[in-house]
N, C-alpha and C. Protein backbone atom coordinates (compact mmCIF):
# COMPACT_ATOMS: atom_id res chain seq x y z
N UNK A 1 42.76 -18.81 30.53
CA UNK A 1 42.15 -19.59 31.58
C UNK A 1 41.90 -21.03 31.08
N UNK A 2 42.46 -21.87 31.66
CA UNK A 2 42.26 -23.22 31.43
C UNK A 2 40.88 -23.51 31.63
N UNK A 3 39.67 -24.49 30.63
CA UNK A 3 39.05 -24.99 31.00
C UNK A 3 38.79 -26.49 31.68
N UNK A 4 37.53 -26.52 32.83
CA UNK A 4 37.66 -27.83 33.56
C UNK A 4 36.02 -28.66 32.46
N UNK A 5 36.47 -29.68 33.23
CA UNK A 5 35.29 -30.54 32.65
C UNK A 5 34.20 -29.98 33.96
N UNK A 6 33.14 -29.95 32.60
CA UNK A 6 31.95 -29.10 33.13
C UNK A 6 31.08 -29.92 31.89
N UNK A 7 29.13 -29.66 32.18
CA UNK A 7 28.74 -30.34 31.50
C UNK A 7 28.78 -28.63 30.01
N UNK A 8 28.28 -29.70 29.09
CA UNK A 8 28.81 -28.65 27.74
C UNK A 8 29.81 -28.80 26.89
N UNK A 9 31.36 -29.83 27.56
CA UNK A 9 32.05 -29.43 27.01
C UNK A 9 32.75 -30.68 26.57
N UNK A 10 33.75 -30.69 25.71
CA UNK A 10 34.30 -32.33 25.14
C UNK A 10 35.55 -32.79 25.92
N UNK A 11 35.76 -33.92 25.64
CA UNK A 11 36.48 -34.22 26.89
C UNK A 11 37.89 -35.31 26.44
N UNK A 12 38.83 -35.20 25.93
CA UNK A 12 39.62 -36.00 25.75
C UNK A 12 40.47 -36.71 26.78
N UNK A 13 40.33 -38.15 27.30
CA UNK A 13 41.24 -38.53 27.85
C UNK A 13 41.69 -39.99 27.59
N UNK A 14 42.55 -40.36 28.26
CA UNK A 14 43.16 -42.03 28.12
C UNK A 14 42.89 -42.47 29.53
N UNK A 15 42.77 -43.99 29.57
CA UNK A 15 42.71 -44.47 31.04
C UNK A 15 43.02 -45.86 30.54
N UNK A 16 43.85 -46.77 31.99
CA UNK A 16 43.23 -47.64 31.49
C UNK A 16 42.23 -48.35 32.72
N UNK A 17 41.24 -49.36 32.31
CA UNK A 17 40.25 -49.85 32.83
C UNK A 17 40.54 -50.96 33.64
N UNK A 18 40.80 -51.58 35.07
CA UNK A 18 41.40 -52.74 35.53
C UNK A 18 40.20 -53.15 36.27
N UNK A 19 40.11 -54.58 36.92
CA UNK A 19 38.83 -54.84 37.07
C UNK A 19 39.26 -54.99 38.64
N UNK A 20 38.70 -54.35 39.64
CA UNK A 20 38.54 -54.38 41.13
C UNK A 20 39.55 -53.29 41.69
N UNK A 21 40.61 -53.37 41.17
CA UNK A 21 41.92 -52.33 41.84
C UNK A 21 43.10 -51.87 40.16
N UNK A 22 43.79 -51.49 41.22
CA UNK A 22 45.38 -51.20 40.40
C UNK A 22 45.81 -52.12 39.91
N UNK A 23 45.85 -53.31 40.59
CA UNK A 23 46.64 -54.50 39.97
C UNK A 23 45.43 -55.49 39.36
N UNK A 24 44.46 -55.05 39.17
CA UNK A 24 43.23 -56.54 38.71
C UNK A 24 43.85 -56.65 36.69
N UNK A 25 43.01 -57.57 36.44
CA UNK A 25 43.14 -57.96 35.18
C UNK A 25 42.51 -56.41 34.26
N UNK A 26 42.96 -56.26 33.17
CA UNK A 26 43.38 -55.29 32.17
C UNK A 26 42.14 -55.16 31.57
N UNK A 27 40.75 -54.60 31.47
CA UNK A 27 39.44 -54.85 31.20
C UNK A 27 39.74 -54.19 29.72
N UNK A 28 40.29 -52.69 29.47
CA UNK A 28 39.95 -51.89 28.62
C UNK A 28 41.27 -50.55 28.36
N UNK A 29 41.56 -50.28 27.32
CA UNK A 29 42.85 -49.64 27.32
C UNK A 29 42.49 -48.12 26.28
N UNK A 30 42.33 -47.23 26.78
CA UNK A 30 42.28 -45.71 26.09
C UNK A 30 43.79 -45.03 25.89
N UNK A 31 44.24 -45.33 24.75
CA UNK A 31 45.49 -44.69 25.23
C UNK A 31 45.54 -43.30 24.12
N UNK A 32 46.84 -42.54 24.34
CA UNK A 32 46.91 -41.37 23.06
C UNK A 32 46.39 -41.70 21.57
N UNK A 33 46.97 -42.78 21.14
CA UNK A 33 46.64 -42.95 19.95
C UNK A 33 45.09 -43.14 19.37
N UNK A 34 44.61 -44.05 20.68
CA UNK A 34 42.88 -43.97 20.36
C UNK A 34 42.58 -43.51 21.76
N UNK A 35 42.25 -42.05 22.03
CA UNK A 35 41.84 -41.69 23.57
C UNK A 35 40.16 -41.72 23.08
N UNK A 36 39.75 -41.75 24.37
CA UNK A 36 38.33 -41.60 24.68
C UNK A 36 38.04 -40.40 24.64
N UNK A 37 36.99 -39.95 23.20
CA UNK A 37 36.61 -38.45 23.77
C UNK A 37 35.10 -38.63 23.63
N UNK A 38 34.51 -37.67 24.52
CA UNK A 38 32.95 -37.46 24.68
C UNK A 38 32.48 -36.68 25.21
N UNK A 39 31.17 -35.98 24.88
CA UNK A 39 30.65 -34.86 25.50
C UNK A 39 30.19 -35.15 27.35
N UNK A 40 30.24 -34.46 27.91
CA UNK A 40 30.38 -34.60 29.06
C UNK A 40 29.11 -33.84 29.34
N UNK A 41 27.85 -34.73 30.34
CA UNK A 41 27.21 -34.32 31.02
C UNK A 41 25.61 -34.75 30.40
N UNK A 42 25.69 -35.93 29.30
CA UNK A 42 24.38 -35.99 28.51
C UNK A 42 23.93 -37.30 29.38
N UNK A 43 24.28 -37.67 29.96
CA UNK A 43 23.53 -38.99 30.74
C UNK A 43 23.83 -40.17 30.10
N UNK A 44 25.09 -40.55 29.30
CA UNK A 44 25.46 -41.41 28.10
C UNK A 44 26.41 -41.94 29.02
N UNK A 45 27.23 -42.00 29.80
CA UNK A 45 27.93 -42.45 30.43
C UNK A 45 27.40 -42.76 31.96
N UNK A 46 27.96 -43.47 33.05
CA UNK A 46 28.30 -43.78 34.08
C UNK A 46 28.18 -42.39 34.79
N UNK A 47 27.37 -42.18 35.38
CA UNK A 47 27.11 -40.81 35.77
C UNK A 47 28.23 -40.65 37.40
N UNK A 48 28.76 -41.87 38.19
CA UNK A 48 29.57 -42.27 38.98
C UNK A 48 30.97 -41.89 38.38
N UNK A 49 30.76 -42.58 37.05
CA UNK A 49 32.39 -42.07 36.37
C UNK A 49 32.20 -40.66 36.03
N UNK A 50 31.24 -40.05 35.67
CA UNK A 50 31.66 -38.25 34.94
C UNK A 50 32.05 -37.87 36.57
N UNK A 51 31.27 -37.75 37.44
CA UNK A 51 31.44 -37.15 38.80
C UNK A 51 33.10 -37.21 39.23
N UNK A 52 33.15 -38.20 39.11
CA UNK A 52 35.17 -38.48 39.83
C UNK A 52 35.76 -37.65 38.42
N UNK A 53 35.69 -37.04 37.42
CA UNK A 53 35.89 -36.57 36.38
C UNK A 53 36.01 -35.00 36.60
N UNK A 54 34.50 -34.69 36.87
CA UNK A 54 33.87 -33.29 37.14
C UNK A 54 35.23 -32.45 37.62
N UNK A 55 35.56 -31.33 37.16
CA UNK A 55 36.27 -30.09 37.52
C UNK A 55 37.80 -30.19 37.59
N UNK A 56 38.15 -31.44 36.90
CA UNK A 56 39.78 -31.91 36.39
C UNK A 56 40.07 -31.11 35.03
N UNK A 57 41.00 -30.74 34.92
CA UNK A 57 41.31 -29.62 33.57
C UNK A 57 42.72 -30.38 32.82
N UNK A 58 42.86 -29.52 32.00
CA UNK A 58 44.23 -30.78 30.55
C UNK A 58 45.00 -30.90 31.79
N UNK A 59 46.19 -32.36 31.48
CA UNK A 59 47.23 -32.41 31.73
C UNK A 59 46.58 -33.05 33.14
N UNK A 60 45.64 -33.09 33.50
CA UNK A 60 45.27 -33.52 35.21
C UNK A 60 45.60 -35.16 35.20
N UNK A 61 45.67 -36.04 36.39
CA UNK A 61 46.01 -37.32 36.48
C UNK A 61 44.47 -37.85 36.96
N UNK A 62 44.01 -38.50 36.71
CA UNK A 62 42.97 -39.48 37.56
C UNK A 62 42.98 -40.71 38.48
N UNK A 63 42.53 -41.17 39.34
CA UNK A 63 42.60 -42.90 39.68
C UNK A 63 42.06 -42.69 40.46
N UNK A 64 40.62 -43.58 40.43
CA UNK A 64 39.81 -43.65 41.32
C UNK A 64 38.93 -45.36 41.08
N UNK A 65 38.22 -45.43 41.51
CA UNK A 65 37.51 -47.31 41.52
C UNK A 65 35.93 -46.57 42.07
N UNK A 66 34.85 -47.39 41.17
CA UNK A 66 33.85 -47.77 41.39
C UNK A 66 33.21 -48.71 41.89
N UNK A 67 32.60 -49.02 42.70
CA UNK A 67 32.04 -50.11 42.85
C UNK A 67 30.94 -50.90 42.76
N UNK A 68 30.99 -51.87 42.03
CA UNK A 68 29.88 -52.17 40.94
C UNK A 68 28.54 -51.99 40.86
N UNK A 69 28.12 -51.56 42.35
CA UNK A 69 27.16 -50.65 42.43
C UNK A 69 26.84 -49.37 42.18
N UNK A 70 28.22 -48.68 41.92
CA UNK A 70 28.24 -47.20 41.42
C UNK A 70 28.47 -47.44 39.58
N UNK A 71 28.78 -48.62 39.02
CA UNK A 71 29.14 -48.92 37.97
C UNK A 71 27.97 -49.67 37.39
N UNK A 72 27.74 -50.84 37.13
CA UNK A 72 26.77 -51.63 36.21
C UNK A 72 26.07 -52.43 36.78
N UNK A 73 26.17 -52.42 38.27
CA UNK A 73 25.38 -52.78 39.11
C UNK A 73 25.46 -54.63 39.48
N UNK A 74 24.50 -55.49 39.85
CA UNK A 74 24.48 -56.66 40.16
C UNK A 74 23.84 -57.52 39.10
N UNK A 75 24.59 -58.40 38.87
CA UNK A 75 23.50 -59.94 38.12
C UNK A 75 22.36 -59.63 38.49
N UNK A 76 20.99 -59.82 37.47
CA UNK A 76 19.56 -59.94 37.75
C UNK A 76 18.98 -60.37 36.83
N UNK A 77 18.45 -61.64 37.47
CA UNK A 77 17.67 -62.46 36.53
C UNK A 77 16.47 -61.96 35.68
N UNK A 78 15.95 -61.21 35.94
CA UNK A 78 15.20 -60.14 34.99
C UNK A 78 15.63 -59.23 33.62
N UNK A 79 16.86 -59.71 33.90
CA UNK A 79 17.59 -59.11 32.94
C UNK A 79 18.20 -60.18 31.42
N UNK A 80 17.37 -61.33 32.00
CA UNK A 80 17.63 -63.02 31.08
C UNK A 80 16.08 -63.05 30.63
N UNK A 81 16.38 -62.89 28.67
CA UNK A 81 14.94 -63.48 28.86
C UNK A 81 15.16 -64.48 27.48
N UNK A 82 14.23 -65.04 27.68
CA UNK A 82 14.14 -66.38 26.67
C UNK A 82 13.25 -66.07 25.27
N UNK A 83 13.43 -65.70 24.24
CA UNK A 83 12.69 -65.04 22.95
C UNK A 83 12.58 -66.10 22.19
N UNK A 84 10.93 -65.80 21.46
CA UNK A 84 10.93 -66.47 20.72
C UNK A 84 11.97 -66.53 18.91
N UNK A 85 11.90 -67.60 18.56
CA UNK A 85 13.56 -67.51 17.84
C UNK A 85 12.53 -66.45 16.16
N UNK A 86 11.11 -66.64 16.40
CA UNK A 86 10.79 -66.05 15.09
C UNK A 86 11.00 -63.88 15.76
N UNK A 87 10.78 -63.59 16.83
CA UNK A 87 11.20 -62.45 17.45
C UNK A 87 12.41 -62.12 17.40
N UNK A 88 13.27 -63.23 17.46
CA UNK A 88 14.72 -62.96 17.95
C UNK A 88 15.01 -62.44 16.52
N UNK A 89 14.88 -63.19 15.24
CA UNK A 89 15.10 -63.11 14.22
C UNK A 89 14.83 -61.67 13.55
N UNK A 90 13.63 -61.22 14.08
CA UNK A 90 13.17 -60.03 13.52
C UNK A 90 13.62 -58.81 14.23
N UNK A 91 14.26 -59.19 15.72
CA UNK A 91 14.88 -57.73 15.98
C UNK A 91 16.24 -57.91 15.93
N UNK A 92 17.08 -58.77 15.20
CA UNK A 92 18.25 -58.80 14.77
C UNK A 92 18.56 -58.84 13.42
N UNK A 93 19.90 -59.17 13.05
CA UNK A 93 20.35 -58.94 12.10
C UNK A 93 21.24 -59.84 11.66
N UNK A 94 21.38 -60.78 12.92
CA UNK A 94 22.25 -62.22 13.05
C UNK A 94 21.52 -63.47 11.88
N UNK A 95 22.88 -64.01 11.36
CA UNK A 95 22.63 -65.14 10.48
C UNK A 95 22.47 -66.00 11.15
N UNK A 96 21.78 -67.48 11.01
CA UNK A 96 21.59 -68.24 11.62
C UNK A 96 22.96 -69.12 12.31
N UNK A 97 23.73 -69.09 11.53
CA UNK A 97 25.48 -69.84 12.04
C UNK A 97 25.80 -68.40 12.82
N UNK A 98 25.73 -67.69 13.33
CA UNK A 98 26.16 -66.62 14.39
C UNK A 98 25.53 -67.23 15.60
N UNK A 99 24.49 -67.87 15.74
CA UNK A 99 23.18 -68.14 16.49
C UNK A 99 24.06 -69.12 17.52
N UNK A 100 24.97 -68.49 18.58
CA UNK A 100 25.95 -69.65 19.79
C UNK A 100 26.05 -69.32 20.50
N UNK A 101 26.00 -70.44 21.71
CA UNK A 101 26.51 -69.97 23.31
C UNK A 101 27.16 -68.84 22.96
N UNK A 102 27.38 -68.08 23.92
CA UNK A 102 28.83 -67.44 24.52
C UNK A 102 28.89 -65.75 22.96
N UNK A 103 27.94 -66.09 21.78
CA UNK A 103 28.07 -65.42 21.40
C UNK A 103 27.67 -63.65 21.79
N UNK A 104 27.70 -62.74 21.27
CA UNK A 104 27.15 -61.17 21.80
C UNK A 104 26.54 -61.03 20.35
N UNK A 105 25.04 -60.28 20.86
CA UNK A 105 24.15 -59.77 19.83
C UNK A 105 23.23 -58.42 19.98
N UNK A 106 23.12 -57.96 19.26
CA UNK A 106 22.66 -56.87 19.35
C UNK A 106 21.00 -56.76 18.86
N UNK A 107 20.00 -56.65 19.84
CA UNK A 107 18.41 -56.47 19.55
C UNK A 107 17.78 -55.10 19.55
N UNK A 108 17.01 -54.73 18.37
CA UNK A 108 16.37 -53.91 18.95
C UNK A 108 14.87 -54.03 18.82
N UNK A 109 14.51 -53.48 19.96
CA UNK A 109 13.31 -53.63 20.70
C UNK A 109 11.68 -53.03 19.81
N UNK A 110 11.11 -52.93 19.96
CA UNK A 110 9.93 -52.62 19.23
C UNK A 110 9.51 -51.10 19.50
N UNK A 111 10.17 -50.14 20.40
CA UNK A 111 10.30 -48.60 20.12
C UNK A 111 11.86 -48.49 19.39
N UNK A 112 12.67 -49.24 19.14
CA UNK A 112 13.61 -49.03 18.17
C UNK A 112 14.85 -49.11 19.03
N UNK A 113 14.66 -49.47 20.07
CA UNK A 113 15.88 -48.73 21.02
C UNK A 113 16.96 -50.67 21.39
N UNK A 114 17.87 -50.35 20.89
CA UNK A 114 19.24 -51.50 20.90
C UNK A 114 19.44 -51.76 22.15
N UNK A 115 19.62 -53.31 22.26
CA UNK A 115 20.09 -53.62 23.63
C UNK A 115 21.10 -54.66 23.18
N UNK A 116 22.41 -54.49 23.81
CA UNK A 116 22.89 -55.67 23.89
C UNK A 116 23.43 -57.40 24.53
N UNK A 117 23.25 -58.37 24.31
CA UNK A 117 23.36 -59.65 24.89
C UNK A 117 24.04 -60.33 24.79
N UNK A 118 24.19 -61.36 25.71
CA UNK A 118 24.88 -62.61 25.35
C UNK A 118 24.04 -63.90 25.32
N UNK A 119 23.81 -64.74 23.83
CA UNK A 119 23.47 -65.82 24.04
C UNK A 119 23.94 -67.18 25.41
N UNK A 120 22.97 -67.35 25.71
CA UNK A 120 23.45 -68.63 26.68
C UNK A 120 22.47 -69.49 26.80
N UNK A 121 21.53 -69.73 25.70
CA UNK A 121 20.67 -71.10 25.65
C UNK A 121 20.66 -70.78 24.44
N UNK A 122 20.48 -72.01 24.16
CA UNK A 122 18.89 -72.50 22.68
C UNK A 122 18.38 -73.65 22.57
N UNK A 123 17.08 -72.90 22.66
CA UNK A 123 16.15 -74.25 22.58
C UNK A 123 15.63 -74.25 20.64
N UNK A 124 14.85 -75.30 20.91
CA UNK A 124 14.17 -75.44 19.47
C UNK A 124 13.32 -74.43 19.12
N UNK A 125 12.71 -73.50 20.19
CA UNK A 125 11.84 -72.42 19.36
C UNK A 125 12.50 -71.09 20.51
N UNK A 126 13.10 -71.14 20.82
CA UNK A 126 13.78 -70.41 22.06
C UNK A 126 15.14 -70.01 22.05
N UNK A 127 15.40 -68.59 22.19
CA UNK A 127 16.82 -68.39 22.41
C UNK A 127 17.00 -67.46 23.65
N UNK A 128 18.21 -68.11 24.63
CA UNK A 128 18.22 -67.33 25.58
C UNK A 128 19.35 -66.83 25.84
N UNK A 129 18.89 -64.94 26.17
CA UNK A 129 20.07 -63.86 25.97
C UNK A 129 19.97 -63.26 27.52
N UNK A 130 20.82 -63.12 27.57
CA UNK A 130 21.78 -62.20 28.86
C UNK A 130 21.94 -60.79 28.70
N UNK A 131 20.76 -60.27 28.99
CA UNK A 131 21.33 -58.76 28.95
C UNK A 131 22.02 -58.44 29.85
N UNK A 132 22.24 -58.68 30.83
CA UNK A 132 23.16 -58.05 32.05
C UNK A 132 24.20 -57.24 31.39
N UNK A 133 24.81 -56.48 31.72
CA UNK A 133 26.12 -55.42 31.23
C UNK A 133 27.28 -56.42 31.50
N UNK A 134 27.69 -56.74 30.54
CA UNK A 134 29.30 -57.19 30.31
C UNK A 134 30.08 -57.40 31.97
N UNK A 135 30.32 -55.92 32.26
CA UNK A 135 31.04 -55.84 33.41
C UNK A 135 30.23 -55.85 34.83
N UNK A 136 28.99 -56.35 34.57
CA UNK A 136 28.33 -56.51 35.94
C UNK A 136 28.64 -57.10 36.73
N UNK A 137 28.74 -57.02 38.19
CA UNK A 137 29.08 -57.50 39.32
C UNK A 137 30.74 -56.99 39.61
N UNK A 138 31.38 -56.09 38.50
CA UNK A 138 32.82 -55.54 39.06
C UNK A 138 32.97 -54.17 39.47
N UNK A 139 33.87 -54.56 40.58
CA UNK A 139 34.30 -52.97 40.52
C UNK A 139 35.21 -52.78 39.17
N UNK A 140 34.91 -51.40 39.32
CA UNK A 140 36.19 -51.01 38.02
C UNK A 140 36.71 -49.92 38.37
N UNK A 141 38.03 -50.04 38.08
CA UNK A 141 39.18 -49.28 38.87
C UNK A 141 39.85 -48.45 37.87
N UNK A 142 39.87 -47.25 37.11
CA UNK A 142 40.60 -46.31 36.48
C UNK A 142 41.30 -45.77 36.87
N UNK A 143 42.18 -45.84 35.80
CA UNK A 143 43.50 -44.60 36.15
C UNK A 143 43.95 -43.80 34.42
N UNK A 144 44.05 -42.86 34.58
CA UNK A 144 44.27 -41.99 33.08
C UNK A 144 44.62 -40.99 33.37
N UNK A 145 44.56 -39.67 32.23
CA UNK A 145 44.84 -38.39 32.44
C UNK A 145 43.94 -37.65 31.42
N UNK A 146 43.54 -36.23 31.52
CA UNK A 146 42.85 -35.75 30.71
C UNK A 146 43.63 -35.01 29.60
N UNK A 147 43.51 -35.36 28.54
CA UNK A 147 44.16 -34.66 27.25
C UNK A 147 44.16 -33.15 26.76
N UNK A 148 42.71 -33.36 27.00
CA UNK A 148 42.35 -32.13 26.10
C UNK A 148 40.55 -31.30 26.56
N UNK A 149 40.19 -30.47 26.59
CA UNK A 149 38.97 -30.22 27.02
C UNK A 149 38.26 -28.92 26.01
N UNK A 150 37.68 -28.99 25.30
CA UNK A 150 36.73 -27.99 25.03
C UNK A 150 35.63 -27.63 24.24
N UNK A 151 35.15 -26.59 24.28
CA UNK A 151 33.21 -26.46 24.61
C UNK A 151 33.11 -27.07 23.13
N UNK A 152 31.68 -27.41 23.74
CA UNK A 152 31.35 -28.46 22.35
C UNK A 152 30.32 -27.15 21.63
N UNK A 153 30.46 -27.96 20.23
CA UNK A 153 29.67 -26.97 19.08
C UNK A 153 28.33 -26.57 19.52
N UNK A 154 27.40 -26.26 18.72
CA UNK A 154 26.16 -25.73 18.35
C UNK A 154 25.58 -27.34 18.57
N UNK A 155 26.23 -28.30 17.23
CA UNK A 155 25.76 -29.17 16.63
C UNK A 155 25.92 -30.64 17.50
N UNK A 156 26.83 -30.32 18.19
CA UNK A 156 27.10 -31.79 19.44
C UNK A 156 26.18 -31.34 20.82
N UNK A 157 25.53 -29.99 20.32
CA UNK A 157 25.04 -29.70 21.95
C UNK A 157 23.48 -30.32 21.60
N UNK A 158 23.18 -29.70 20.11
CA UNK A 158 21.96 -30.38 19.83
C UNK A 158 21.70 -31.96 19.90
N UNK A 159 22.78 -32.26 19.42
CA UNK A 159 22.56 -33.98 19.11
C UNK A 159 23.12 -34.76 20.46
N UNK A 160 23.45 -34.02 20.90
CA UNK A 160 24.21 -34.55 22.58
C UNK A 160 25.15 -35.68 22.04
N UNK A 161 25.74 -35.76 21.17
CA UNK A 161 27.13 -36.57 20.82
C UNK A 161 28.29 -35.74 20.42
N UNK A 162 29.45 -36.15 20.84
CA UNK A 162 31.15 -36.12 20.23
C UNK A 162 30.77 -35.86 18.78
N UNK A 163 31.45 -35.22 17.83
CA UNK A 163 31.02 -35.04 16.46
C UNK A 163 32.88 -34.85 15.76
N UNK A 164 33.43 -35.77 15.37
CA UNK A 164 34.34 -35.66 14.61
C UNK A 164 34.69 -34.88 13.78
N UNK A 165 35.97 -34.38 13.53
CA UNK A 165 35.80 -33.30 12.55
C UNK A 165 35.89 -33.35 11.19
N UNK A 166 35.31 -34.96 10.97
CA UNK A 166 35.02 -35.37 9.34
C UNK A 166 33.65 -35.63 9.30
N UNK A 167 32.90 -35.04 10.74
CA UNK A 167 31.72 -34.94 10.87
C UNK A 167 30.79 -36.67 11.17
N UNK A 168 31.34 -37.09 11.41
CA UNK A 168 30.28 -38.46 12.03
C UNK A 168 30.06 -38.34 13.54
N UNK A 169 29.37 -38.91 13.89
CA UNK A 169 28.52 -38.43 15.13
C UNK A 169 29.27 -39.54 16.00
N UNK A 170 29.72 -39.42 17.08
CA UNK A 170 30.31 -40.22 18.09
C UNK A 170 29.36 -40.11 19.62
């Protein structure tokens, strides 16, 4: 009996990622050689994307589009905040010559938990980051196939991650 994607179980597939349709610009590329695999059903993903996923088994085709409301949602200025640069400093890990427009940085927060940004100011005691999600405001349009499917360990069910079989946690 073939298994389907169900939550529990691992999930190998390729897609690639286009931004609005079939023909938009090329966002993201999963192919055989590096496919996307992940446990399916921990709340770590696009819960819009597992659903169009849900109950496809090996060898199945996909193509379906989100829309950026089912995906990463809208620009929100709440989501821009301006830190002080002695804060910024202490929940990063960035050298000061990293410190640029347009650059991406990674903070984490004071319960420990990582967010990532894009610089787009600096002031003299001020740096201002963009959390918004990368792909906010797009639809995103997939198309792939599923590789491979099955039940995840003991040890990926506990830790709710992909677990390689040289054992690092994905």
């Amino acid at each position: 009996m073939k298994l389907i994607i169900e939550e529990n179980r691992v999930v190998t597939l390729t897609y690639e990622l286009r931004n609005g349709n079939a023909d938009g610009e090329l966002l993201e590329r999963m192919d055989a050689r590096y496919p996307f695999i992940f446990l399916f059903g921990t709340g770590k993903l696009l819960q819009s994307f597992e659903e169009n996923l849900r109950g496809l088994s090996s060898d199945d085709a996909f193509e379906f589009t989100l829309t950026a409301n089912q995906a990463y949602g809208k620009w929100n200025i709440l989501n821009v905040l301006k830190i002080d640069k002695e804060d910024f400093n202490r929940a990063s890990d960035v050298p000061d010559t990293y410190i640029k427009i347009g650059n991406m940085v990674n903070l984490t927060d004071d319960e420990g938990l990582r967010h990532t940004g894009k610089i787009i100011g600096i002031e003299t005691a001020k740096i201002e980051v963009d959390f918004n999600h990368v792909m906010v405001d797009k639809d995103l349009h997939f198309k792939g196939a599923v590789l491979a499917i099955r039940e995840a360990s003991v040890d990926e069910l506990v830790q709710k991650h992909y677990i390689e079989k040289d054992g690092v946690r994905r």
